[in-house]
PDB file of N, CA and C in Angstrom:
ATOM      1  N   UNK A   1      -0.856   1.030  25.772  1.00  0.00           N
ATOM      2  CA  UNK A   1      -0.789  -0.067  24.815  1.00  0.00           C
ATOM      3  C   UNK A   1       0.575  -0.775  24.907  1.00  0.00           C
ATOM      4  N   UNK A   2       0.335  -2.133  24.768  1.00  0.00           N
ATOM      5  CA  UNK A   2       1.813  -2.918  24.168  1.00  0.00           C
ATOM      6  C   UNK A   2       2.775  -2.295  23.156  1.00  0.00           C
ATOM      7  N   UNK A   3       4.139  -1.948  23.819  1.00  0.00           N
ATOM      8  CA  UNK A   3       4.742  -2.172  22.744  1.00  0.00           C
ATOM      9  C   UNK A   3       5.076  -3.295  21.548  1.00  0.00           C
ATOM     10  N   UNK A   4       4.983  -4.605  22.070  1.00  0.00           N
ATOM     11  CA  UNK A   4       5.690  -5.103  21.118  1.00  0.00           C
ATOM     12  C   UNK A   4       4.226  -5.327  20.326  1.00  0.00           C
ATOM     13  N   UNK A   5       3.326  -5.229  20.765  1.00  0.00           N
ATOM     14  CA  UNK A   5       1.663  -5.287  20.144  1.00  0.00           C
ATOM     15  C   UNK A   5       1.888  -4.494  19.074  1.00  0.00           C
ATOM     16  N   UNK A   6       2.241  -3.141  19.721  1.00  0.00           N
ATOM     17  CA  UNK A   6       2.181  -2.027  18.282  1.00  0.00           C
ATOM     18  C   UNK A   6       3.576  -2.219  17.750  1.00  0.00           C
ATOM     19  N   UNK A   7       4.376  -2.915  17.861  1.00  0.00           N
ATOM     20  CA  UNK A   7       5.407  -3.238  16.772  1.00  0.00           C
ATOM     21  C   UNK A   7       4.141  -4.470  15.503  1.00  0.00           C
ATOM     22  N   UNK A   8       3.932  -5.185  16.255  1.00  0.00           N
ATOM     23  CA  UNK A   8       3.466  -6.516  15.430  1.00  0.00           C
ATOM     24  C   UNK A   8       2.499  -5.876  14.472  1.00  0.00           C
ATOM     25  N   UNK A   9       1.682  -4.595  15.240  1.00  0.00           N
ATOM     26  CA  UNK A   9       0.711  -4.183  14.276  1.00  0.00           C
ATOM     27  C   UNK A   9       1.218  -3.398  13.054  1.00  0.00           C
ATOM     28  N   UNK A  10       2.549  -2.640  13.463  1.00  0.00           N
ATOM     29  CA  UNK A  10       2.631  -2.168  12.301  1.00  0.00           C
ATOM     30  C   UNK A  10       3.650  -2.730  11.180  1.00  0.00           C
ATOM     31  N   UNK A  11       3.975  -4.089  11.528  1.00  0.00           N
ATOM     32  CA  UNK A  11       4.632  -5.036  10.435  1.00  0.00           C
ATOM     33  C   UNK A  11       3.545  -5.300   9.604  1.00  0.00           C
ATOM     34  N   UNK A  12       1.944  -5.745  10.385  1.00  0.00           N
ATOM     35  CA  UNK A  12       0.900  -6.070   9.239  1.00  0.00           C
ATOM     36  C   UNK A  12       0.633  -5.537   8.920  1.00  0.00           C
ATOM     37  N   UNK A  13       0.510  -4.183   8.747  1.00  0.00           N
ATOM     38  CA  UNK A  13       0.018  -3.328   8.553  1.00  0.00           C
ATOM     39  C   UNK A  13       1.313  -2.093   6.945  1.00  0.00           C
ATOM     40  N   UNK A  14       2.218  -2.747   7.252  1.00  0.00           N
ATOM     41  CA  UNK A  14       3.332  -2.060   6.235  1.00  0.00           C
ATOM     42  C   UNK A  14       2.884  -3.384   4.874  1.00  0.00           C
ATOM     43  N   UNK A  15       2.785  -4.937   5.597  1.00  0.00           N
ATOM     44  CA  UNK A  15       2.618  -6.027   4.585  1.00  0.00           C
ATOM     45  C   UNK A  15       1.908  -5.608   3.870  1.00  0.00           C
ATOM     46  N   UNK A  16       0.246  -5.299   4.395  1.00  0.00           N
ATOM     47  CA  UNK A  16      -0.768  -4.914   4.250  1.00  0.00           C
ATOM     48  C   UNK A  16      -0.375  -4.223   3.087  1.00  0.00           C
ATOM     49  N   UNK A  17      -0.381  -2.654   3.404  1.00  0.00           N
ATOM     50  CA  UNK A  17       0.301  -1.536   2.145  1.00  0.00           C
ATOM     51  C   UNK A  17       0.971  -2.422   1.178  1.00  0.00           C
ATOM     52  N   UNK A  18       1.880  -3.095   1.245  1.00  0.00           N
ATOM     53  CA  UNK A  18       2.872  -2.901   0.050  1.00  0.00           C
ATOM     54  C   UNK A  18       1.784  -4.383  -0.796  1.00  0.00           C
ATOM     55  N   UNK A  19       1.367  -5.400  -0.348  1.00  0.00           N
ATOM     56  CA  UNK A  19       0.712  -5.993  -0.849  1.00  0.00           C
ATOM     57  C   UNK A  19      -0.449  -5.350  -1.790  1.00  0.00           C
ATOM     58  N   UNK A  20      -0.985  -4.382  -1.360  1.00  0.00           N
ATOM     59  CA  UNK A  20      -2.308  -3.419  -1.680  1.00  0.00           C
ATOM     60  C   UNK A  20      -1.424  -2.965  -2.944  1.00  0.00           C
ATOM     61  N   UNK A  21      -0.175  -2.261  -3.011  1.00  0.00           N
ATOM     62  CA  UNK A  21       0.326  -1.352  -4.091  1.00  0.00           C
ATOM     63  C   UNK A  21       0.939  -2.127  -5.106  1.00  0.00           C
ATOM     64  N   UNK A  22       1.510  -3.402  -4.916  1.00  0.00           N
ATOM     65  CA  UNK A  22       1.742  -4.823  -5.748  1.00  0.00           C
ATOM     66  C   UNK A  22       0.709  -5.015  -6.739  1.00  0.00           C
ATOM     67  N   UNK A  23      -0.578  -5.232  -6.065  1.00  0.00           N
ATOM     68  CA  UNK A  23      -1.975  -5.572  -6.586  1.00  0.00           C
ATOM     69  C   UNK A  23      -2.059  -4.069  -7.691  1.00  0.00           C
ATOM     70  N   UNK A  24      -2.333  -3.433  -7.022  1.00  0.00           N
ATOM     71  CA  UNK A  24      -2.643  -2.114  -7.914  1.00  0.00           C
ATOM     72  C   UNK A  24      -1.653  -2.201  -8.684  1.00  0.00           C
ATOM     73  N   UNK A  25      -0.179  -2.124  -9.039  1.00  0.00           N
ATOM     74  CA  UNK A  25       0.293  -2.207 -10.244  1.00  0.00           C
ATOM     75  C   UNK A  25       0.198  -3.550 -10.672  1.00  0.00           C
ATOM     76  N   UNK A  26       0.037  -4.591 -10.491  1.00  0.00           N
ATOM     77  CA  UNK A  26      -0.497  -5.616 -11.442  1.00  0.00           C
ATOM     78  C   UNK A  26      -1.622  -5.464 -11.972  1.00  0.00           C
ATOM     79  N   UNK A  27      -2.719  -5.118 -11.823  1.00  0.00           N
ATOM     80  CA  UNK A  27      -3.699  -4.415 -11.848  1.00  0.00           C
ATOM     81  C   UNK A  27      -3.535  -3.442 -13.115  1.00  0.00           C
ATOM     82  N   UNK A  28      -2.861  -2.234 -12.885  1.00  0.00           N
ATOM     83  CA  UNK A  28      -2.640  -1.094 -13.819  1.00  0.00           C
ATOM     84  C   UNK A  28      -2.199  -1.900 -15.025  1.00  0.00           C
ATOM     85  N   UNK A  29      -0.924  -2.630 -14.821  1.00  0.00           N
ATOM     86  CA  UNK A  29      -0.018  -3.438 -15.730  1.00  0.00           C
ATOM     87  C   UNK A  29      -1.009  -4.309 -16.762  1.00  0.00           C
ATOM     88  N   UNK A  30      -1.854  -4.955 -16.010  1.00  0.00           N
ATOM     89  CA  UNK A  30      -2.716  -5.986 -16.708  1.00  0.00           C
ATOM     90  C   UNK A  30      -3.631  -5.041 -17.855  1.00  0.00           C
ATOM     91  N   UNK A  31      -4.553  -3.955 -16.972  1.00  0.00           N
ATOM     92  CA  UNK A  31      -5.251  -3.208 -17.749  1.00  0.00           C
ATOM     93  C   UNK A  31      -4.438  -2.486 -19.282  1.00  0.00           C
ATOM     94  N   UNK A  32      -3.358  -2.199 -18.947  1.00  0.00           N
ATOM     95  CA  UNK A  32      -2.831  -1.655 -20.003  1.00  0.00           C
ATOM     96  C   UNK A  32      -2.245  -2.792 -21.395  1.00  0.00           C
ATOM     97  N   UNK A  33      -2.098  -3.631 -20.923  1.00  0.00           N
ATOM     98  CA  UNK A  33      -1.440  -4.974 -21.740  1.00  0.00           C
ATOM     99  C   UNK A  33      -3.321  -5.241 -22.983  1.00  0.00           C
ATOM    100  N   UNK A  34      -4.114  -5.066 -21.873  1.00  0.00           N
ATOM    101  CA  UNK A  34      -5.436  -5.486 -22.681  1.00  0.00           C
ATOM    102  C   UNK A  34      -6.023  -4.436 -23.827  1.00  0.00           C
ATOM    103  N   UNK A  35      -5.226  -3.045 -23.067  1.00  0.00           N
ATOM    104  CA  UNK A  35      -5.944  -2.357 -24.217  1.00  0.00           C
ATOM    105  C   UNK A  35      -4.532  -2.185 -25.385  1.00  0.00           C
ATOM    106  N   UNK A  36      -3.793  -2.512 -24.969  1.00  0.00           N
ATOM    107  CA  UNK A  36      -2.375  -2.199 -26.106  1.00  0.00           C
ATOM    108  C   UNK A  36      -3.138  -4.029 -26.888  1.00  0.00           C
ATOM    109  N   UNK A  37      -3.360  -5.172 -26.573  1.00  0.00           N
ATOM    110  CA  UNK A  37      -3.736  -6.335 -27.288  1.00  0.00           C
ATOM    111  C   UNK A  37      -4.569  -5.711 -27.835  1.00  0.00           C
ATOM    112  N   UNK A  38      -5.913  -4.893 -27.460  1.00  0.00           N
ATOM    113  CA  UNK A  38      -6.703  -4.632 -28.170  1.00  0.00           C
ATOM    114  C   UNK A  38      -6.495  -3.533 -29.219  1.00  0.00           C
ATOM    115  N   UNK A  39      -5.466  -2.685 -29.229  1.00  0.00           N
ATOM    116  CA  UNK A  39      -5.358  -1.792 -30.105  1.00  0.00           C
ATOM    117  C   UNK A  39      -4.768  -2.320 -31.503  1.00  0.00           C
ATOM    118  N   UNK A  40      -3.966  -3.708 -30.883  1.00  0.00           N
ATOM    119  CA  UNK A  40      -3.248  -3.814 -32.109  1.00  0.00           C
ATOM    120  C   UNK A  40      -3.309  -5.261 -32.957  1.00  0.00           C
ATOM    121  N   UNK A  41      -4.579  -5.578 -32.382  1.00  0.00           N
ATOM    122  CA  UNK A  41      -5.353  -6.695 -32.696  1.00  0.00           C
ATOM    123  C   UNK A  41      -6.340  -5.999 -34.193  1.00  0.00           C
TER     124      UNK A  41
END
């Protein structure tokens, strides 16, 4: 295989991840904001 191929792949591939774990705590963050509105609504 290419090196600089498997460099490129694993830059998209780190983006990939940290984008994925961004989402999931916005995600977590959001869910929790709705039930704390709803608790104290």
């Amino acid at each position: 295989m290419h090196p600089r191929f498997f460099r490129i792949a694993i830059l998209i591939f780190g983006r990939v991840r940290y984008t994925f774990i961004l989402y999931r705590l916005s995600v977590k963050s959001a869910i929790h904001l709705y039930y704390l509105k709803k608790a104290y609504s």
